[in-house]
N, C-alpha and C. Protein backbone atom coordinates (compact mmCIF):
# COMPACT_ATOMS: atom_id res chain seq x y z
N UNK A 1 -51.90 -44.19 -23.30
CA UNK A 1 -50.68 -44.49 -22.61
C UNK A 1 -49.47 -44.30 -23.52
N UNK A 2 -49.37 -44.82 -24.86
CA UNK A 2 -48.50 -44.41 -25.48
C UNK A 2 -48.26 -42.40 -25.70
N UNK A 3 -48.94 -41.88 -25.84
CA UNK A 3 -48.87 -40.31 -25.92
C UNK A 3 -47.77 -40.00 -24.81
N UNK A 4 -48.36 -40.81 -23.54
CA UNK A 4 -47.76 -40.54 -22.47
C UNK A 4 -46.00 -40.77 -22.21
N UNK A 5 -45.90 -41.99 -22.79
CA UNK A 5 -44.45 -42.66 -23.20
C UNK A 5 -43.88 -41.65 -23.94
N UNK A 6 -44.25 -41.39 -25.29
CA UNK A 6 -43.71 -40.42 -26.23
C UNK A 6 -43.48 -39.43 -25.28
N UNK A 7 -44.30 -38.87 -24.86
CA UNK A 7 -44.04 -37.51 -24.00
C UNK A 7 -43.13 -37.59 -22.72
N UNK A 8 -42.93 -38.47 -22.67
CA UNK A 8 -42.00 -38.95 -21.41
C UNK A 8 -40.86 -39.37 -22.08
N UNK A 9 -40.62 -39.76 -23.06
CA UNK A 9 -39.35 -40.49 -23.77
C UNK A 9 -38.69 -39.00 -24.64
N UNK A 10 -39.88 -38.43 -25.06
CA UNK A 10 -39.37 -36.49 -25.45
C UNK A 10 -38.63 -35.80 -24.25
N UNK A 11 -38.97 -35.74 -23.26
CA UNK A 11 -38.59 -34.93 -22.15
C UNK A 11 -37.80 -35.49 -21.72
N UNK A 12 -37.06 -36.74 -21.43
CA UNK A 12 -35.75 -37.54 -21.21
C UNK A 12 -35.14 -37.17 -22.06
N UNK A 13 -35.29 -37.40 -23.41
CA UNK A 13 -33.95 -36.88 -24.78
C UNK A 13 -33.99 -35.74 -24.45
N UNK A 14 -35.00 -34.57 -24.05
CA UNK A 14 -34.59 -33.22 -23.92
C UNK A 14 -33.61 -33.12 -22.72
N UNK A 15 -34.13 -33.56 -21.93
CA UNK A 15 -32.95 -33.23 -20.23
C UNK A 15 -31.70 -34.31 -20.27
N UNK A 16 -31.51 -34.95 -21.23
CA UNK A 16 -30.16 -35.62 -21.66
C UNK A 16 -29.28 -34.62 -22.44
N UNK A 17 -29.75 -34.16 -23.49
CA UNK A 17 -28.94 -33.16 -23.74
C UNK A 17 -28.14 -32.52 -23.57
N UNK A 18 -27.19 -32.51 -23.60
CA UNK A 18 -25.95 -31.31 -23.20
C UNK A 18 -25.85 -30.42 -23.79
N UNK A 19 -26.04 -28.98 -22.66
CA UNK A 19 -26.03 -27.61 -22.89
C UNK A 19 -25.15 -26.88 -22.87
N UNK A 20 -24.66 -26.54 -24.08
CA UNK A 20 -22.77 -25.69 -24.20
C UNK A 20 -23.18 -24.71 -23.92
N UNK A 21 -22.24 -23.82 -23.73
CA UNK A 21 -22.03 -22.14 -23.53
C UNK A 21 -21.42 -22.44 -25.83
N UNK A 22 -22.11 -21.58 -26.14
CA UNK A 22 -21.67 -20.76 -27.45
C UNK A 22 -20.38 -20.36 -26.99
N UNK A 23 -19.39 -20.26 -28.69
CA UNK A 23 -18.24 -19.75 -28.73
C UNK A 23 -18.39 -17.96 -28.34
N UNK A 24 -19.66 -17.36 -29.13
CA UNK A 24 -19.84 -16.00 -28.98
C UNK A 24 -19.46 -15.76 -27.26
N UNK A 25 -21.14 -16.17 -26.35
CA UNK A 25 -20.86 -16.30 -25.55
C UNK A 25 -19.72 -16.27 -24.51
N UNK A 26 -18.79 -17.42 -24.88
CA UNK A 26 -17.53 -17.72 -23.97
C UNK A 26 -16.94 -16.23 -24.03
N UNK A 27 -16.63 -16.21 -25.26
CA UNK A 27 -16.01 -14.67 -25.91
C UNK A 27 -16.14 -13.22 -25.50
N UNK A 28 -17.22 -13.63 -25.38
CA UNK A 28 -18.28 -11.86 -24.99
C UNK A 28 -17.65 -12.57 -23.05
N UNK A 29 -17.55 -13.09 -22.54
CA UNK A 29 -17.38 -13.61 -21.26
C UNK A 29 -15.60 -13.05 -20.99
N UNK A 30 -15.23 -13.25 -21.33
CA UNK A 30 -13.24 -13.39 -21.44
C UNK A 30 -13.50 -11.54 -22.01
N UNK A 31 -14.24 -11.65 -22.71
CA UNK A 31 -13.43 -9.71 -23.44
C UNK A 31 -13.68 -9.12 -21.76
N UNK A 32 -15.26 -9.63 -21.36
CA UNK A 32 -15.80 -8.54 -19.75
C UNK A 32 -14.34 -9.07 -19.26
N UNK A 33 -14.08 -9.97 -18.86
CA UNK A 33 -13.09 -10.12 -18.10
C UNK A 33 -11.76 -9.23 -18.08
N UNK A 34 -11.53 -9.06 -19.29
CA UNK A 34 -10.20 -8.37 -19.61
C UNK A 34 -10.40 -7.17 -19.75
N UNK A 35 -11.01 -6.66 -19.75
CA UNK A 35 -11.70 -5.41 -19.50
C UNK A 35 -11.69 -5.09 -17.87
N UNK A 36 -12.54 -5.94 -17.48
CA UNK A 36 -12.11 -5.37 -15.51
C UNK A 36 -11.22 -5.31 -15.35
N UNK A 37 -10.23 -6.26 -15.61
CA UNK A 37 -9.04 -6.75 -15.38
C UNK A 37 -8.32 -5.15 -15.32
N UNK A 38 -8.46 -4.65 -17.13
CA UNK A 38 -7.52 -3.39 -17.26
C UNK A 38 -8.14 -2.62 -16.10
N UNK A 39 -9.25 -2.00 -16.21
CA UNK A 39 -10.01 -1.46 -15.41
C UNK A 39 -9.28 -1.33 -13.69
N UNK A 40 -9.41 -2.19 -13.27
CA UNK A 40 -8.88 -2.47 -11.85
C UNK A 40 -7.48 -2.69 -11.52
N UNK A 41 -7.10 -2.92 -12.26
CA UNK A 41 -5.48 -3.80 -11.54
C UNK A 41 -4.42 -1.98 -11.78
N UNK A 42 -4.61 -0.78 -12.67
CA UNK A 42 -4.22 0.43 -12.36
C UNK A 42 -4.82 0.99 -11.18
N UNK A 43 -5.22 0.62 -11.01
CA UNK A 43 -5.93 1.53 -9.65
C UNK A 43 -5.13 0.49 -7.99
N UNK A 44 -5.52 -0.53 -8.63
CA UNK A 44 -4.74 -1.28 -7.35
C UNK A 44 -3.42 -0.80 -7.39
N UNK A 45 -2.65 -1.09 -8.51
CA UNK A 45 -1.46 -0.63 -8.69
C UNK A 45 -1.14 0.99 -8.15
N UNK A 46 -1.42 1.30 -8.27
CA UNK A 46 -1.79 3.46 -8.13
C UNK A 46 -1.56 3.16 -6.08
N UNK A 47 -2.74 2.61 -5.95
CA UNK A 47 -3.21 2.60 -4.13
C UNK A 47 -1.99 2.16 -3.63
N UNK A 48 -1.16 0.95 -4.26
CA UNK A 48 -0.16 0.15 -3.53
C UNK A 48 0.91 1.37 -3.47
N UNK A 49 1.48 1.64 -4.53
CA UNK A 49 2.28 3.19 -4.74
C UNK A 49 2.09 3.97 -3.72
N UNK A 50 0.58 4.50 -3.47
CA UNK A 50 0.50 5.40 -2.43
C UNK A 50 0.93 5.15 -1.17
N UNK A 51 0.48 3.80 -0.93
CA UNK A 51 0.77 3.18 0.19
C UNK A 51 2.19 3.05 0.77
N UNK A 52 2.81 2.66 -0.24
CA UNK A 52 4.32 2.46 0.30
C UNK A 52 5.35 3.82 0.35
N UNK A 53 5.02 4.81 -0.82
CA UNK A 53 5.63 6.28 -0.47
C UNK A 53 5.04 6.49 0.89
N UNK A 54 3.98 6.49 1.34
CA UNK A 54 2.85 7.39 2.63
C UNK A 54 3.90 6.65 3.70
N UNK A 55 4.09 5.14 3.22
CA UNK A 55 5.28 4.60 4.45
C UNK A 55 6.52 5.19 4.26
N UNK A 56 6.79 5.70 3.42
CA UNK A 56 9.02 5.68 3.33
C UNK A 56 8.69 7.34 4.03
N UNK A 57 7.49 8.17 3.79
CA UNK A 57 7.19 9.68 3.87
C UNK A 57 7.20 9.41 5.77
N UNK A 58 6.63 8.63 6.27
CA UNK A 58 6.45 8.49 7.83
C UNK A 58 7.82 8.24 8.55
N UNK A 59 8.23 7.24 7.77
CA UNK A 59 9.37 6.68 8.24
C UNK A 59 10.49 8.24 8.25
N UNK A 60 10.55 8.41 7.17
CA UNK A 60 11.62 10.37 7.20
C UNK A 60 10.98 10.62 8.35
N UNK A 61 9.80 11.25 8.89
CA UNK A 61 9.56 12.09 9.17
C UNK A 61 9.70 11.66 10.81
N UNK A 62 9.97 10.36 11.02
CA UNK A 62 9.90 9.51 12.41
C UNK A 62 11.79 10.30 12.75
N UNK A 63 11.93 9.69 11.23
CA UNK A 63 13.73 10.18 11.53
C UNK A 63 14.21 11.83 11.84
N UNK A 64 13.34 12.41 10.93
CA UNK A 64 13.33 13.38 11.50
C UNK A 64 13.41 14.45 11.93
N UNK A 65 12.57 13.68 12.91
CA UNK A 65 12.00 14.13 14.34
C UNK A 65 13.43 14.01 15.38
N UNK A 66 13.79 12.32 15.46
CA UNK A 66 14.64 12.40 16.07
C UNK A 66 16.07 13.16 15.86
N UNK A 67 16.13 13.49 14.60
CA UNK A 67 17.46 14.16 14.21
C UNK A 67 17.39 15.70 14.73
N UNK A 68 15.79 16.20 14.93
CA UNK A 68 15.67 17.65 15.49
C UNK A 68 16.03 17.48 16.93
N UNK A 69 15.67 16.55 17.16
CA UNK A 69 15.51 16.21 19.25
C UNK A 69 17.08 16.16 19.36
N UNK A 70 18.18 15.45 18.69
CA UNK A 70 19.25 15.04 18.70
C UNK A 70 19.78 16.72 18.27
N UNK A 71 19.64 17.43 17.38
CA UNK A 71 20.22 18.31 17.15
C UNK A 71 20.37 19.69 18.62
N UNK A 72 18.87 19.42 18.91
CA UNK A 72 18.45 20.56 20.18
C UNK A 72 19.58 19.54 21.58
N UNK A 73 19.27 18.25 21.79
CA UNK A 73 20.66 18.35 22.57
C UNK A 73 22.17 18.29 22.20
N UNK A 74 22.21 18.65 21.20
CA UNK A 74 23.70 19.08 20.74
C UNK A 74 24.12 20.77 20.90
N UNK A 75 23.20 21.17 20.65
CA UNK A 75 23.30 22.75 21.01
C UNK A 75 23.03 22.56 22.69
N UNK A 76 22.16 22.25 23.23
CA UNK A 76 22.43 22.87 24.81
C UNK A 76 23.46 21.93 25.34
N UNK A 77 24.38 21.51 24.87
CA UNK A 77 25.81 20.71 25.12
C UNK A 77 26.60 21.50 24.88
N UNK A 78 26.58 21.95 23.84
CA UNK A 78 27.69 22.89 23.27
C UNK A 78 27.54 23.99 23.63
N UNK A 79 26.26 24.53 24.38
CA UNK A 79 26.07 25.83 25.20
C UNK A 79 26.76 25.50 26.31
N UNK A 80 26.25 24.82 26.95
CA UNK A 80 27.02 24.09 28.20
C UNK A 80 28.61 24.06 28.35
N UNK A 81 29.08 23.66 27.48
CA UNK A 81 30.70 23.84 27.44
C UNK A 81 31.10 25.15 27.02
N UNK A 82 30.60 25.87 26.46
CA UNK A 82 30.79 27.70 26.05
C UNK A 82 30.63 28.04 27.22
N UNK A 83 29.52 27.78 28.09
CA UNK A 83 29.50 28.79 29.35
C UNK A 83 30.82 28.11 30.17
N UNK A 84 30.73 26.74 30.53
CA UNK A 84 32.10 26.30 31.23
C UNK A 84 33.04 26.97 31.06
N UNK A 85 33.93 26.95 29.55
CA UNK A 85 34.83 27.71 28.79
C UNK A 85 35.03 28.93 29.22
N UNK A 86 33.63 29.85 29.09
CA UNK A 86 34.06 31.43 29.71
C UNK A 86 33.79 31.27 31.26
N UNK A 87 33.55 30.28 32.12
CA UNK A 87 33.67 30.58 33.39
C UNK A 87 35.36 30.29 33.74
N UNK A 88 35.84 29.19 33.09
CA UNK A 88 37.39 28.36 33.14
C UNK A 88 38.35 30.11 32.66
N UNK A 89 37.97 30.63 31.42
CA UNK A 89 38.46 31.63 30.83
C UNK A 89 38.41 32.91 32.02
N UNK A 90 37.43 33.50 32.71
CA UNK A 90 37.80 34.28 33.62
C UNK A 90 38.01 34.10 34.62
N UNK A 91 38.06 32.97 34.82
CA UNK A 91 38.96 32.01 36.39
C UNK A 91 40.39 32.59 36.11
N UNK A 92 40.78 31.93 34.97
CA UNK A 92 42.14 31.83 34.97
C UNK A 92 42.50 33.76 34.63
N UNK A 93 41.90 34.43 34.27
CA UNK A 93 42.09 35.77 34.07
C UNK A 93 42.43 36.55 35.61
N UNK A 94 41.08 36.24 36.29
CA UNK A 94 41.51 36.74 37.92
C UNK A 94 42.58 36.10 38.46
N UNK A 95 42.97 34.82 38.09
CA UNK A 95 44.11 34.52 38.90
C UNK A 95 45.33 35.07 38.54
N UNK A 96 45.37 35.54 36.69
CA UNK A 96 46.60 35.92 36.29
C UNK A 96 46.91 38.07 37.05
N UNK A 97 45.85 38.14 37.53
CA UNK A 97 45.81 39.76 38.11
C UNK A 97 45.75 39.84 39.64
């Protein structure tokens, strides 16, 4: 019975124990870290970049669009009053003959 105690009073002091992480350890832990860290955060950085030019590039191209649509009815306006103009222009020609 005593063997048994000992061996039971061994295995309590063992699982009482407190189990550190090593300084190496911690170390070798924090370098991986800073390492992904560099690793990843250019690339996130890079994607976000893309992302927001790909938006200001849509946004022009939304504008335009409308500045072509706006331009095409500015010309058949201004066709529109040219033809008026030469119909007003040989109105007033036949009336002056």
């Amino acid at each position: 019975m005593n063997d048994k105690q000992s061996l039971l009073s061994h295995y309590d002091d063992a699982q009482k124990k407190e189990k550190n992480i090593e300084f190496k350890t911690l170390l070798l832990v924090y370098a991986s870290l800073i390492v992904a860290f560099l690793a990843i955060l250019p690339k996130v950085y890079i994607k976000n970049q893309i992302y927001y030019t790909s938006r200001d590039i849509s946004k022009l191209k939304s504008e335009y669009s409308i500045l072509e649509e706006e331009h095409r009815y500015l010309k058949q306006k201004l066709e529109s009053i040219r033809f008026k103009n030469q119909i007003i222009d040989s109105a007033l020609i036949d009336l002056k003959d």
